[in-house]
C-alpha atoms as a PDB file:
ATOM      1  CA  UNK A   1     -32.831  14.235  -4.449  1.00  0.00           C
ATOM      2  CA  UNK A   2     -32.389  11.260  -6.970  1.00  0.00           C
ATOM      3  CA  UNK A   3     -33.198   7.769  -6.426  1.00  0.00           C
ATOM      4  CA  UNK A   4     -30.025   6.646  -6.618  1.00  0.00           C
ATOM      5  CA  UNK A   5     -29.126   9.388  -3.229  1.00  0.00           C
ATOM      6  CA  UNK A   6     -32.100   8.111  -1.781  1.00  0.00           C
ATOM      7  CA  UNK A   7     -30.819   4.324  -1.425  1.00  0.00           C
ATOM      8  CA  UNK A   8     -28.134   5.232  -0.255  1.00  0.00           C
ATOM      9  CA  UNK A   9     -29.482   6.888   2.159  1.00  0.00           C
ATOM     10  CA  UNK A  10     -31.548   4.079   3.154  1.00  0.00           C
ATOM     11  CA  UNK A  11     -28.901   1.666   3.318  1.00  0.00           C
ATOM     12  CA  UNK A  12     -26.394   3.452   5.131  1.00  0.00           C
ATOM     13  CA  UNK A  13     -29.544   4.110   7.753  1.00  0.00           C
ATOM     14  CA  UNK A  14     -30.209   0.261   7.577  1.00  0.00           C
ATOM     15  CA  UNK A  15     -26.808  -0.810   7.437  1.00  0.00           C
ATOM     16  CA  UNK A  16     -26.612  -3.058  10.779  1.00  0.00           C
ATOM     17  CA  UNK A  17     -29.991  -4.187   9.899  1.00  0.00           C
ATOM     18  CA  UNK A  18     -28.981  -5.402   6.581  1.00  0.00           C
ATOM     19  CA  UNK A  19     -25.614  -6.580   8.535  1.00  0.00           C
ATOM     20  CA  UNK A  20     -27.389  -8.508  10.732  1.00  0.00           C
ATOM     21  CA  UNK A  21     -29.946 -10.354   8.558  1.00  0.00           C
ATOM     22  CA  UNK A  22     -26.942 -11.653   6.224  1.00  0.00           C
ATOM     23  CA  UNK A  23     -24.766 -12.577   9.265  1.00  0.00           C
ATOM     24  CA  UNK A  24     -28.056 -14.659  10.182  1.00  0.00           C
ATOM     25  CA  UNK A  25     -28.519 -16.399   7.015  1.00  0.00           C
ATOM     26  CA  UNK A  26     -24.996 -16.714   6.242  1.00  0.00           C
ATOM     27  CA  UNK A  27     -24.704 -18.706   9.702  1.00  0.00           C
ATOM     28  CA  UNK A  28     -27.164 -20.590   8.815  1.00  0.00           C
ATOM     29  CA  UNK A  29     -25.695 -21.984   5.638  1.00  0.00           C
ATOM     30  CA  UNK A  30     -22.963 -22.739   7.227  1.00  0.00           C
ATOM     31  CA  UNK A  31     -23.022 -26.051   9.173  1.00  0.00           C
ATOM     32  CA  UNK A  32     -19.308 -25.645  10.577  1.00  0.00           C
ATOM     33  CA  UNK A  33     -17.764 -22.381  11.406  1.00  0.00           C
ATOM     34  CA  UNK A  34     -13.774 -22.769  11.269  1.00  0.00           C
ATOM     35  CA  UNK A  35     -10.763 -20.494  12.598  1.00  0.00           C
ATOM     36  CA  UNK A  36     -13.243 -17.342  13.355  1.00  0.00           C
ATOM     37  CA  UNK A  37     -11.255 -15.397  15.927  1.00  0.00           C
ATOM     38  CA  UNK A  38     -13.954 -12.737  15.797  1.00  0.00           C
ATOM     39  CA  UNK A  39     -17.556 -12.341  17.848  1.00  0.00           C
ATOM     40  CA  UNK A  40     -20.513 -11.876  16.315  1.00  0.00           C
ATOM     41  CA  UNK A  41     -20.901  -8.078  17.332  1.00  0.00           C
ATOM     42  CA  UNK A  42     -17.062  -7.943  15.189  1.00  0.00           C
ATOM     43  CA  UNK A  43     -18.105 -10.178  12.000  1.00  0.00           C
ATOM     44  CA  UNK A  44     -21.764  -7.475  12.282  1.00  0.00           C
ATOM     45  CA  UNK A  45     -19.403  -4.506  12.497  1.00  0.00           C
ATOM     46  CA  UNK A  46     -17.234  -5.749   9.152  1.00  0.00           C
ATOM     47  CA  UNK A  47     -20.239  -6.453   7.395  1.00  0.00           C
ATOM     48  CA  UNK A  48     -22.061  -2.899   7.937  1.00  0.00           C
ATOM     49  CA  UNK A  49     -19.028  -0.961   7.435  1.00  0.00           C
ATOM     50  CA  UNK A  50     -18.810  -3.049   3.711  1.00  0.00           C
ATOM     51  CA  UNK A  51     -22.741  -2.515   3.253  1.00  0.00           C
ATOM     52  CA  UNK A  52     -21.980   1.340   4.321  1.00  0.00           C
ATOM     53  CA  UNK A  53     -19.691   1.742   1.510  1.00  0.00           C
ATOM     54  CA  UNK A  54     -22.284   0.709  -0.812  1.00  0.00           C
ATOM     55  CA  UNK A  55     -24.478   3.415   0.480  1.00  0.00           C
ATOM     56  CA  UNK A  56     -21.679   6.044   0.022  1.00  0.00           C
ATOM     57  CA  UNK A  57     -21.515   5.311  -3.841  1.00  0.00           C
ATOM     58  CA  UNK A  58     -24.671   5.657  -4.290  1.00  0.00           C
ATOM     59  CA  UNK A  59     -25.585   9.087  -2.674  1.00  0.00           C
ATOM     60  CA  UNK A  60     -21.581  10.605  -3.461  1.00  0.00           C
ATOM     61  CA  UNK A  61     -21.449   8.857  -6.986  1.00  0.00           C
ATOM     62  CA  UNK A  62     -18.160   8.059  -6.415  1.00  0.00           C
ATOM     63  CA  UNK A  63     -15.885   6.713  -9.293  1.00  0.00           C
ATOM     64  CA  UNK A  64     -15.369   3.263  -9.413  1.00  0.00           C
ATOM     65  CA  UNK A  65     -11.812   3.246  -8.346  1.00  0.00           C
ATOM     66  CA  UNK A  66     -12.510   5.427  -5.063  1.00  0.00           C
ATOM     67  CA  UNK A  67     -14.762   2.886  -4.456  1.00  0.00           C
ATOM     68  CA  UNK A  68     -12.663  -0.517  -5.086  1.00  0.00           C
ATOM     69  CA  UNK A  69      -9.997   1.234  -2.564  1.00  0.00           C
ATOM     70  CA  UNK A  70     -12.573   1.787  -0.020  1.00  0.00           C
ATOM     71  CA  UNK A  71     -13.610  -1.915   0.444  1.00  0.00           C
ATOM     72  CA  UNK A  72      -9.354  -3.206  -0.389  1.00  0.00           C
ATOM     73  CA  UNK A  73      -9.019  -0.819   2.448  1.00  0.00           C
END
């Protein structure tokens, strides 16, 4: 297995933990949150499932444009 398999392995493992740190922070930056029709457990969900995809290229070494339609999609 190659390093670049192995994070993405990792990541897609971590992926709600990642998720959930940068929902923290990125609350935290912000000091007024406007027109958010989604709950946290949503905004978490939107954010792994982006992280995920970073995972996936890295262990399927997918070509760039597989990749741009994943996260358009």
């Amino acid at each position: 297995m190659d390093n670049l398999h192995f994070l993405g392995e990792k990541i897609l493992e971590k992926k709600y933990e990642i998720a959930k740190m940068v929902h923290t922070n990125r609350l935290a930056d912000l000091k007024e949150v406007k027109d958010i029709n989604l709950t946290n457990e949503e905004i978490i969900e939107l954010r792994a499932t982006f992280i995920s995809y970073f995972g996936q290229a890295l262990m399927e070494k997918n070509d760039q444009k597989t990749i741009f339609d994943q996260i358009v999609k």
